[in-house]
Protein backbone atom coordinates (compact mmCIF):
# COMPACT_ATOMS: atom_id res chain seq x y z
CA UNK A 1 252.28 140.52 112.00
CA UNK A 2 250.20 138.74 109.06
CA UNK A 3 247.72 140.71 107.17
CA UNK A 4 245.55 137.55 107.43
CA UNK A 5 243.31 138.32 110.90
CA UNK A 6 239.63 137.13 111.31
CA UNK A 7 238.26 139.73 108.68
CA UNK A 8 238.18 138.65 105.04
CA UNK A 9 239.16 141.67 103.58
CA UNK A 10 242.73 142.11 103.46
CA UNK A 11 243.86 145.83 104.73
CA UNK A 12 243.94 148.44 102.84
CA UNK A 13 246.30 151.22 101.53
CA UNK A 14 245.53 154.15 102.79
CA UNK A 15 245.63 156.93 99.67
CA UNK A 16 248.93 159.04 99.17
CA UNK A 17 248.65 162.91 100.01
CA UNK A 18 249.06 164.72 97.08
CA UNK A 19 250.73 167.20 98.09
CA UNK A 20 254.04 165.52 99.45
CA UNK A 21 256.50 163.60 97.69
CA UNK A 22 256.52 159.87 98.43
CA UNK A 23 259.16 156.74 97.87
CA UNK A 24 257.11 153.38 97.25
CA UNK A 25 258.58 149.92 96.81
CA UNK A 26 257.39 147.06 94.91
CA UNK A 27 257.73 143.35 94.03
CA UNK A 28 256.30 141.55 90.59
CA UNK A 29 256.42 138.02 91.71
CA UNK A 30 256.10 136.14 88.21
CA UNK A 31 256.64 132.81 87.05
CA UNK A 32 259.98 133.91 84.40
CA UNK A 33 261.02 136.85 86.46
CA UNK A 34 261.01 138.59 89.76
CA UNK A 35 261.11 142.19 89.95
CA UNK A 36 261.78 144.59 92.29
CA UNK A 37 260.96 148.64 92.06
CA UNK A 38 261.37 151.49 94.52
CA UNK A 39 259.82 154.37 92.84
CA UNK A 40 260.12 158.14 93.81
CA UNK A 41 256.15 159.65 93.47
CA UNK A 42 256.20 163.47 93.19
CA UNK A 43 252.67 165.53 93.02
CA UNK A 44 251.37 166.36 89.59
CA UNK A 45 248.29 167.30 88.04
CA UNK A 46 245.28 164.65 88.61
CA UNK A 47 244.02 162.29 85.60
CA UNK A 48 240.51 163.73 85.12
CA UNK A 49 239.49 159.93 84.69
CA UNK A 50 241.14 158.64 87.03
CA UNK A 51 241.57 161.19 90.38
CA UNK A 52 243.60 159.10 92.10
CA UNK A 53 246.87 159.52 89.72
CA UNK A 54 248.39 162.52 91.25
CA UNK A 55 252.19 162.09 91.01
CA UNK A 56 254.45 161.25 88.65
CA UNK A 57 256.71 158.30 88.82
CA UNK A 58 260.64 158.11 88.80
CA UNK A 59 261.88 154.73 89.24
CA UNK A 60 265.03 155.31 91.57
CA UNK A 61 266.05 151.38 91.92
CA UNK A 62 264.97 148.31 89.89
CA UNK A 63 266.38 144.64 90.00
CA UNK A 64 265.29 141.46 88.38
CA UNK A 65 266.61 138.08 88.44
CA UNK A 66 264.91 134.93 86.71
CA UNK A 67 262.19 133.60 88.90
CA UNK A 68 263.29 130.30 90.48
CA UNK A 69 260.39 128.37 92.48
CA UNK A 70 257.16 129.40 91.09
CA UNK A 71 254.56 127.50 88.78
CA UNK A 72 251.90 129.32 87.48
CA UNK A 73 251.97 132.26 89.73
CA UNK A 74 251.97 129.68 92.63
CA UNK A 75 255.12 128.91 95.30
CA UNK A 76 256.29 125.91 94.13
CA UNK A 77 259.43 125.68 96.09
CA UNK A 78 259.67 128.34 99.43
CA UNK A 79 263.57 128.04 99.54
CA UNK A 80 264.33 129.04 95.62
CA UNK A 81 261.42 131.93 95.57
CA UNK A 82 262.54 133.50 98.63
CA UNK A 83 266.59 133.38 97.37
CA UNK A 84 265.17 135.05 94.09
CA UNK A 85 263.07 137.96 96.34
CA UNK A 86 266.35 138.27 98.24
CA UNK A 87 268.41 138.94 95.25
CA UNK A 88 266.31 141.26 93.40
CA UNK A 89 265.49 143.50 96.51
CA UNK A 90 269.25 144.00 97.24
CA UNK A 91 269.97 144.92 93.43
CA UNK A 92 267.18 147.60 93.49
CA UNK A 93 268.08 148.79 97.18
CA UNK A 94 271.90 148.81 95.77
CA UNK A 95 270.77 151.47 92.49
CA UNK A 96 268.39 153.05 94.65
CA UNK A 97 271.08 153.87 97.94
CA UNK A 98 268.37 152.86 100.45
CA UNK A 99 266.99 149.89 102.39
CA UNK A 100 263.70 148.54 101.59
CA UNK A 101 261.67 147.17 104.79
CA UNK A 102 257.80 146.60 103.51
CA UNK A 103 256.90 146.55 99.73
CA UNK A 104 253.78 146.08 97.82
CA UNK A 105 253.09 142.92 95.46
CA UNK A 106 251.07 141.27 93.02
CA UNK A 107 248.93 138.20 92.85
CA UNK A 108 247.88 135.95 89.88
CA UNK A 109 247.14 132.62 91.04
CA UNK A 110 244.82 131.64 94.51
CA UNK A 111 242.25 130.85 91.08
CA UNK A 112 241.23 135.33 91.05
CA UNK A 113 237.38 135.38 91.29
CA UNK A 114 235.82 138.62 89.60
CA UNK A 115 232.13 139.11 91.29
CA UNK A 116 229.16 141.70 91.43
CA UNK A 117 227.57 142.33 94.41
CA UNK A 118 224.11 144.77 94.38
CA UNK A 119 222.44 146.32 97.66
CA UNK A 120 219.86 148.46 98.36
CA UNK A 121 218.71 150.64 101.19
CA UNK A 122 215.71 152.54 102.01
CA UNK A 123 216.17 156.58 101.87
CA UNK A 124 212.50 157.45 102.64
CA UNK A 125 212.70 160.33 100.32
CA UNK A 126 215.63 161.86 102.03
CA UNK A 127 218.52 163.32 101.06
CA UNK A 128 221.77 161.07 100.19
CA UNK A 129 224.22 161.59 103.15
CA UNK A 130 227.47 160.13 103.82
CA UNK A 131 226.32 157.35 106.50
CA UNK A 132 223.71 155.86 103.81
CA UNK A 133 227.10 155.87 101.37
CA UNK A 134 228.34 153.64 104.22
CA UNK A 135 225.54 151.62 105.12
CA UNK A 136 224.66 150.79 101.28
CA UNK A 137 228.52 149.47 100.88
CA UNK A 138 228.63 147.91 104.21
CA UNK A 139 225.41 145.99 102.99
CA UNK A 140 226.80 145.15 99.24
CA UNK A 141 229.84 143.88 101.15
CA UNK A 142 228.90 141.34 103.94
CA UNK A 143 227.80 139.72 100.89
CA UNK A 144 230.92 138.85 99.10
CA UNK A 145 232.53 137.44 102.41
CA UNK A 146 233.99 133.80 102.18
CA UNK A 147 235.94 131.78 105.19
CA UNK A 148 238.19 130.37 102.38
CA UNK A 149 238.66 133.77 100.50
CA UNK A 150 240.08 136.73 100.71
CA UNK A 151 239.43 139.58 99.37
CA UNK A 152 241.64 141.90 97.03
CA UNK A 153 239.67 144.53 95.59
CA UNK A 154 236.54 146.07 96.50
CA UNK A 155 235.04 148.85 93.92
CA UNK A 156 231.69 150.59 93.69
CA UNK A 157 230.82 150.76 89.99
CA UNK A 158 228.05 152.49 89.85
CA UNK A 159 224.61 153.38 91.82
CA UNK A 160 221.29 153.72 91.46
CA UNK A 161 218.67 156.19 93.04
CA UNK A 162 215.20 155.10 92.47
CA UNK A 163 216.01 152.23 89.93
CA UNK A 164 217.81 154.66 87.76
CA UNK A 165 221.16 153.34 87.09
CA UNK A 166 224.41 155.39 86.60
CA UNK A 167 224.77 157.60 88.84
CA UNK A 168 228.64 158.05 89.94
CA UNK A 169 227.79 159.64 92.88
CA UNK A 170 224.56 159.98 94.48
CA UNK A 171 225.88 161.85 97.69
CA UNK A 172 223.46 165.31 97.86
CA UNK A 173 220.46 164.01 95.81
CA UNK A 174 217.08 163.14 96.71
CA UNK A 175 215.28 159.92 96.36
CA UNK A 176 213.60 156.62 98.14
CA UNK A 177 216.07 153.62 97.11
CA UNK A 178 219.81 154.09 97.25
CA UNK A 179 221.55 151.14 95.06
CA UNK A 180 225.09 150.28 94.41
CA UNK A 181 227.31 147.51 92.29
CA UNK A 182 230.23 146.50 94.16
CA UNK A 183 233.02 144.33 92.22
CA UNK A 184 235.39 142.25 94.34
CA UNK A 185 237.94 140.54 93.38
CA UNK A 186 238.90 137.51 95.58
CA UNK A 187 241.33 134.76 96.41
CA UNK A 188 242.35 131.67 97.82
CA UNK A 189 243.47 132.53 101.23
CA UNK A 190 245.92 129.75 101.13
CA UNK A 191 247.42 131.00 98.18
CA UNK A 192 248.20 134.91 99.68
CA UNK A 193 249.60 133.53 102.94
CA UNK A 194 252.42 131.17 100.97
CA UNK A 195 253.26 133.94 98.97
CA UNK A 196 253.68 136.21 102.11
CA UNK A 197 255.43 133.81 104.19
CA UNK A 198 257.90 133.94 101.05
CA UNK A 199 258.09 137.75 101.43
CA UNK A 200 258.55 136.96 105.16
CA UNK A 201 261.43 134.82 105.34
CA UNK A 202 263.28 137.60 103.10
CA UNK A 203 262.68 139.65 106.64
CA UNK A 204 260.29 142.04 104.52
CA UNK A 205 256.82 143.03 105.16
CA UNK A 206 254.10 142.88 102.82
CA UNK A 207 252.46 146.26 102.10
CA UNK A 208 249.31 145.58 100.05
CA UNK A 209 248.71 143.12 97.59
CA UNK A 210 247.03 143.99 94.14
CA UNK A 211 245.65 141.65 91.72
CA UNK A 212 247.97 141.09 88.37
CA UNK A 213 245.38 142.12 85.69
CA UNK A 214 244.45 145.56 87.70
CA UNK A 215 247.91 146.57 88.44
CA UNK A 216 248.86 145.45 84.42
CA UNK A 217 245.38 147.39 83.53
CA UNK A 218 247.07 150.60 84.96
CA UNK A 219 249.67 150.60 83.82
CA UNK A 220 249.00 150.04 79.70
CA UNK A 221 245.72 151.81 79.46
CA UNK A 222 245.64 155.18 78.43
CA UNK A 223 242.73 157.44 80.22
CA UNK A 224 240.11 157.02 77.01
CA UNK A 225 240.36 153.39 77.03
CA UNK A 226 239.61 153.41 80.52
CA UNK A 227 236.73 155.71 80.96
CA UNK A 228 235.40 154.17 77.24
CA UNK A 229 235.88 150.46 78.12
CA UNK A 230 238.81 148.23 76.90
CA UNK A 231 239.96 145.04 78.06
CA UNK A 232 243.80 144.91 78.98
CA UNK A 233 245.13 140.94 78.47
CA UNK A 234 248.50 140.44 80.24
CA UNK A 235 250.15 137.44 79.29
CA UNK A 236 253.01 136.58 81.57
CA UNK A 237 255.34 133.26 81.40
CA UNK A 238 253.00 130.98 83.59
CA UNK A 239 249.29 132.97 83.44
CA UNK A 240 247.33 134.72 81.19
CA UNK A 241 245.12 137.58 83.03
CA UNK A 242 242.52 139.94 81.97
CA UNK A 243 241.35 142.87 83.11
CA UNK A 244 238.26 145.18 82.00
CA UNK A 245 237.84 148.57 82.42
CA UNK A 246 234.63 151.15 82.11
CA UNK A 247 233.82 154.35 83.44
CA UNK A 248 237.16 155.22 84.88
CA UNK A 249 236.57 151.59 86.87
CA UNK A 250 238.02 147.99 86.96
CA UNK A 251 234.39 146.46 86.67
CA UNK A 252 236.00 142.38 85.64
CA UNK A 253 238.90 140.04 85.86
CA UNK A 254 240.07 136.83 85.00
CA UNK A 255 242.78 134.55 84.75
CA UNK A 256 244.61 131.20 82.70
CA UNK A 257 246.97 129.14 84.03
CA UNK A 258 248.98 129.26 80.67
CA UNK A 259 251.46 131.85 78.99
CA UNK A 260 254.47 132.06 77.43
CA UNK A 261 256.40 129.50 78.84
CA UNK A 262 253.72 126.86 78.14
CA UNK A 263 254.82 128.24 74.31
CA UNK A 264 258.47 127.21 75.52
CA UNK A 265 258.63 123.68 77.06
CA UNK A 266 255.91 122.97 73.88
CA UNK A 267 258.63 123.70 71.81
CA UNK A 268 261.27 121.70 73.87
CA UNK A 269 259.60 118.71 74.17
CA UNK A 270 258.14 118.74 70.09
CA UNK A 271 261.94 119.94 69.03
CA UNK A 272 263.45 117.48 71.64
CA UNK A 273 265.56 119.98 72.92
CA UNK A 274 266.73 122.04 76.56
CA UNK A 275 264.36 124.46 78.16
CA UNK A 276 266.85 127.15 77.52
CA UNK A 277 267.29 126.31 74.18
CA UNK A 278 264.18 125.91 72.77
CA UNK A 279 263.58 129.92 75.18
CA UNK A 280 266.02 131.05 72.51
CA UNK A 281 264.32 129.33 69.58
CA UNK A 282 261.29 130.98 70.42
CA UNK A 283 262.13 134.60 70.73
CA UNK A 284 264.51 134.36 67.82
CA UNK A 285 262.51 132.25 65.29
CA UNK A 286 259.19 131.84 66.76
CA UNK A 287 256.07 133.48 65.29
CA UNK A 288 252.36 133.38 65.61
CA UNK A 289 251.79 133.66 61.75
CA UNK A 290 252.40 131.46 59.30
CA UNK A 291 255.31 132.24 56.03
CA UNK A 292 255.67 130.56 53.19
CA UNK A 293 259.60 131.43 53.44
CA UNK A 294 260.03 129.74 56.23
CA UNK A 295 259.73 126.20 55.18
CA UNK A 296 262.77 126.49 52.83
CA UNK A 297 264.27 128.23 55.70
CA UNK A 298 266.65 125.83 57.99
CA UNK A 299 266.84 125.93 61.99
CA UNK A 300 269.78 123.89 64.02
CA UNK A 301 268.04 122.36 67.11
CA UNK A 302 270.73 121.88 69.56
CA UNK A 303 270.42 118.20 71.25
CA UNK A 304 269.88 117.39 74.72
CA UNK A 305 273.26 116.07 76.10
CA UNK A 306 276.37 117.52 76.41
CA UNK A 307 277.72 114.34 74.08
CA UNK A 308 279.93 116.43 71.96
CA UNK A 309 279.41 113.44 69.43
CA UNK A 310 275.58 114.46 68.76
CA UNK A 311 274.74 116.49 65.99
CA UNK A 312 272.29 119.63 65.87
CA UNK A 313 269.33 118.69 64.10
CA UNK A 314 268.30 120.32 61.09
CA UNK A 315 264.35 120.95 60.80
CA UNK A 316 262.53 123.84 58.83
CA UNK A 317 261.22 127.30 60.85
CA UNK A 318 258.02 126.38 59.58
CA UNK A 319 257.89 123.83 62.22
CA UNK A 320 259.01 126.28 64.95
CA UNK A 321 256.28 128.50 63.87
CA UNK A 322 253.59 125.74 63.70
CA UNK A 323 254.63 124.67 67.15
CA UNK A 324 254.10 128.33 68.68
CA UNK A 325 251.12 128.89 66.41
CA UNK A 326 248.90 125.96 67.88
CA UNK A 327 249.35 127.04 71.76
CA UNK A 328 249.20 131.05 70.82
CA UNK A 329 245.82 130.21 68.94
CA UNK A 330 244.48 128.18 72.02
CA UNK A 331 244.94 130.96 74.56
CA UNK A 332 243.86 133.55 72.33
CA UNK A 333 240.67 131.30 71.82
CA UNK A 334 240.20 131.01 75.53
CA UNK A 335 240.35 134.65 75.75
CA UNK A 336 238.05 135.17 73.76
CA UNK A 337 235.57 132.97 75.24
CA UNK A 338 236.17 133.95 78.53
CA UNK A 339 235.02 137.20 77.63
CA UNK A 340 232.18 136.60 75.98
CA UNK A 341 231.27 134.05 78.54
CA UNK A 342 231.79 137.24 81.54
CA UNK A 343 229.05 139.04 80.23
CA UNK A 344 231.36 142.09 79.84
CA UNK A 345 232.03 141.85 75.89
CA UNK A 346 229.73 144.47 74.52
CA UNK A 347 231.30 146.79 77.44
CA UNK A 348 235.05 145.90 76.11
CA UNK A 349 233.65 147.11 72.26
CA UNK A 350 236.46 146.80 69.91
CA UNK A 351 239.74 147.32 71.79
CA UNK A 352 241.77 145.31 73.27
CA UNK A 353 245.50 146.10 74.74
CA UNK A 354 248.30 142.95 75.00
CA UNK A 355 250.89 143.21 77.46
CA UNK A 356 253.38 141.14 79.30
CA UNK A 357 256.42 139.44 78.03
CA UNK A 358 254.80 136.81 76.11
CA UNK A 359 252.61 139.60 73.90
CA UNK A 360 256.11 140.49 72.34
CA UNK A 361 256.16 137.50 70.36
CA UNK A 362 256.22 138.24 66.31
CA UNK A 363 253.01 137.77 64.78
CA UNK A 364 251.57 137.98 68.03
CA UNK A 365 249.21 141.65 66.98
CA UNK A 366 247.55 140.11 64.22
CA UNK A 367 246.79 136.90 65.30
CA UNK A 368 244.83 138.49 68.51
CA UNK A 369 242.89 140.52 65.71
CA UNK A 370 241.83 137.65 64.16
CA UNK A 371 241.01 135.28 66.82
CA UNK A 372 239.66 138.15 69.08
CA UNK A 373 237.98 140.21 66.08
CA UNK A 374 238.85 143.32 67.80
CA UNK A 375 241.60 146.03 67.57
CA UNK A 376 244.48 145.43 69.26
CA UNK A 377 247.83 147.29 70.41
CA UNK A 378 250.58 146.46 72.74
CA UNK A 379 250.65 148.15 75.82
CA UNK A 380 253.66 149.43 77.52
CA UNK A 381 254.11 151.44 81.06
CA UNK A 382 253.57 154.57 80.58
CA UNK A 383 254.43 157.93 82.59
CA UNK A 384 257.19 156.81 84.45
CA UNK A 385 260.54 157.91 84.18
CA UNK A 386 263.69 156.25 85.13
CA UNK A 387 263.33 152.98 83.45
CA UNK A 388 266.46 151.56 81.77
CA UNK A 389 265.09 150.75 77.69
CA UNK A 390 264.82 147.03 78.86
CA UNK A 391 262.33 147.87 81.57
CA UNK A 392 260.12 150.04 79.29
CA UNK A 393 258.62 146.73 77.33
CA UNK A 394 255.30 144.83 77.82
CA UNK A 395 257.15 142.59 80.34
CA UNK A 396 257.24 144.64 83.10
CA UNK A 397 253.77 146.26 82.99
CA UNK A 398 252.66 144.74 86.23
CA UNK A 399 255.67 146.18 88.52
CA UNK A 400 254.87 149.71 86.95
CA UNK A 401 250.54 148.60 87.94
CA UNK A 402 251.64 148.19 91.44
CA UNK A 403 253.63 151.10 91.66
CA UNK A 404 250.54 153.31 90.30
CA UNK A 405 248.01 151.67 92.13
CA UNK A 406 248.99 153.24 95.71
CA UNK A 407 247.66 156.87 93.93
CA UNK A 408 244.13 154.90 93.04
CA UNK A 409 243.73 152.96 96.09
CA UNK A 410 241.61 155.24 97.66
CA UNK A 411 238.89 154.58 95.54
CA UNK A 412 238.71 151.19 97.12
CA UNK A 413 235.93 150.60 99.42
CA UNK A 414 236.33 148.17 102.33
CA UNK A 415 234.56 146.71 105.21
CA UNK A 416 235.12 144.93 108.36
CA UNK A 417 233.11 143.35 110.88
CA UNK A 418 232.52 147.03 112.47
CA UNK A 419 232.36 149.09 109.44
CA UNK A 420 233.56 150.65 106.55
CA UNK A 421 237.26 151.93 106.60
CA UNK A 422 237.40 155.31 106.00
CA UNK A 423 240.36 156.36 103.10
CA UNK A 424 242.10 159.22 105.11
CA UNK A 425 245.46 159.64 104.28
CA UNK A 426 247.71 159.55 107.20
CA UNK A 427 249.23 162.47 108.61
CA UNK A 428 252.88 161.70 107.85
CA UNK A 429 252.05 161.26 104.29
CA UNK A 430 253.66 157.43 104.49
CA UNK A 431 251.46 154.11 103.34
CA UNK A 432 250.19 152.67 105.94
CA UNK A 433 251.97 149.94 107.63
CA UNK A 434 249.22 146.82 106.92
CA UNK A 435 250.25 144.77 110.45
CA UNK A 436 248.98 148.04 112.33
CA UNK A 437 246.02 148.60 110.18
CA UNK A 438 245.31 144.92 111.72
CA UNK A 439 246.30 145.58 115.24
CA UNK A 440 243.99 149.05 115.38
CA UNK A 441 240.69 147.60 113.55
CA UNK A 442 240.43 144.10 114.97
């Protein structure tokens, strides 16, 4: 069954008991690489910022293979992207010694929309009880529904009692007007069902779907940033996302259509060289800063061809660098006003965390603190055990997000046409199937 019915709010994952040991599967759909996780989530002590982390993570399987099929974060070809799914499902079910039959994955294209919703009710000087909880939320989010959108994420930010803003949770106290900020984050409808019917056709189910910058977010920030505010900025091989954080709470996204292998075919088509080679030229000699050295410093740019008669041209690594500098400035740039242009930069202060595979570049540090005029550090999953060193980078932040974000997803709030779905774990202690969340609320 498709998790697209007549609602626009795609299910929701019911929260994890934690108190019971749980195995979790996921699948980082990316535009370089597809990756596939199935995690084993033991109980642990909670994050005081954020409840919902409760177990610790081993990873148990993992297999990637180079994304085939994709553009941007968008299905480009159905055939190639489901082969790739296929392939890295069966490497991780392989390591892992299990079979994998519903998974949870990410989303970066469907153009992510990031928008605050506000809604008031009247209290008459009562006390705050659970069904005006329900009927502010339900109010705050018949507001954000779109025939042409669906919607990701809904979070309460923060409420207000009175006009005094805040307040994390009213429930108990006394006043005449309830408030509350609801972010949701949205897409294209189109968008989520192409990438399911992809999942599909690999005869797998798809689980829950989480935006890219949240599930990145999760992974690389540490509690302080998070409850303090930071902006996390993943930048991936086809798009560029960001993510902001306050108060324990995702509160903005965003998202480019460019990354790090805009840097690449740049660099093929200014060098005149393959795709593949002018990949290599860029994580061996690329940088975003500039070196005196490096214009006495030679390169060999393999030719296109496979005439064994043509030579490798010679050019300086200044060029390289200069090629690489120009598109690392302009996303950094567009970063920068996006934020400022969100409303949201006085709330992400001075920090800012780079992750993905593309933030591994050299240089790439200090030419975000310059452009950005912030701090900055790379991020890299953290907490989760099990990771061969190649999986512990930047790159695969967003498969470590996902595989976190079934611990936070209870503090999700949803609504349908008949109400707001309650976050009760199930009794089995498994994630809820999606197709019969569908077939018991509609």
């Amino acid at each position: 069954m498709s998790l697209f019915g007549s609602g626009h709010f795609l299910p929701r994952l019911k929260p994890l008991s934690s108190k019971r040991s749980h195995i979790v599967t996921v699948l980082d759909i990316g535009s370089t690489k597809v990756v596939c996780m199935i995690g084993r989530l033991t109980p642990c002590q909670e994050s005081l910022v954020l409840p919902g982390r409760t177990h610790n993570i081993e990873i148990i399987g993992i297999g990637h293979q180079r994304s085939r099929g994709m553009k941007c974060g968008v299905i480009a070809d159905l055939d190639a992207a489901e082969s790739v799914v296929r392939l890295a499902v069966d490497a991780a079910e392989r390591m892992a010694g299990l079979t994998v039959d519903s998974l949870i994955i990410n989303i970066s294209a469907g153009r992510l929309t990031s928008d605050v919703y506000t809604a008031t009710i009247d209290l008459g000087g009562q006390e705050v009880e659970g069904a005006d909880l329900r009927k502010v939320l339900i109010s705050a989010s018949h507001q954000s529904q779109r025939q042409d959108r669906a919607i990701l994420h809904s979070l309460a930010t923060g409420y207000s009692l009175d006009g005094e803003r805040g307040i994390r949770d009213p429930l108990g106290m006394f006043g005449d007007v309830l408030g509350v900020d609801m972010h949701v984050v949205s897409s294209e409808r189109a968008t989520l069902k192409n990438i399911e019917l992809c999942v599909n056709r690999a005869h797998l189910s798809v689980e829950g779907m989480v935006a890219t910058p949240y599930a990145s977010g999760l992974a690389a920030l540490v509690d302080d940033e998070v409850e303090l505010g930071c902006a996390a900025i993943d930048m991936g091989g086809g798009t560029t996302t960001i993510s902001v954080f306050a108060e324990g709470k995702l509160v903005h996204t965003d998202a480019l259509s460019l990354g790090g292998h805009h840097v690449t075919t740049d660099l093929a088509r200014g060098l005149s060289t393959r795709i593949e080679d002018a990949e290599r030229l860029k994580v061996v000699h690329g940088s975003a800063l500039s070196n005196g050295a490096d214009e006495r410093e030679m390169i060999a740019i393999p030719p296109i061809g496979e005439d064994d008669r043509d030579l490798p041209t010679q050019v300086p690594r200044s060029l390289v660098s200069r090629i690489v500098r120009a598109r690392i400035e302009e996303t950094l740039e567009l970063i920068r006003d996006r934020i400022q242009k969100s409303g949201f930069s006085p709330v992400v202060g001075k920090r800012i965390v780079l992750t993905g595979g593309a933030s591994q570049l050299t240089g790439m540090p200090e030419t975000a603190r310059r452009i950005l005029a912030r701090n900055v550090r790379i991020g890299r999953p953290m907490g989760v055990s099990g990771l061969p060193v190649a999986a512990k980078g930047p790159a695969f932040s967003t498969a470590v997000g996902l595989m976190i974000y079934p611990q936070v997803a209870g503090m999700e709030t949803h609504a349908s046409q008949g109400g707001l779905i309650s976050s009760l774990g199930n009794g089995n202690g498994r994630i809820a199937r999606m197709g019969q969340w569908l077939k018991e609320s509609f």
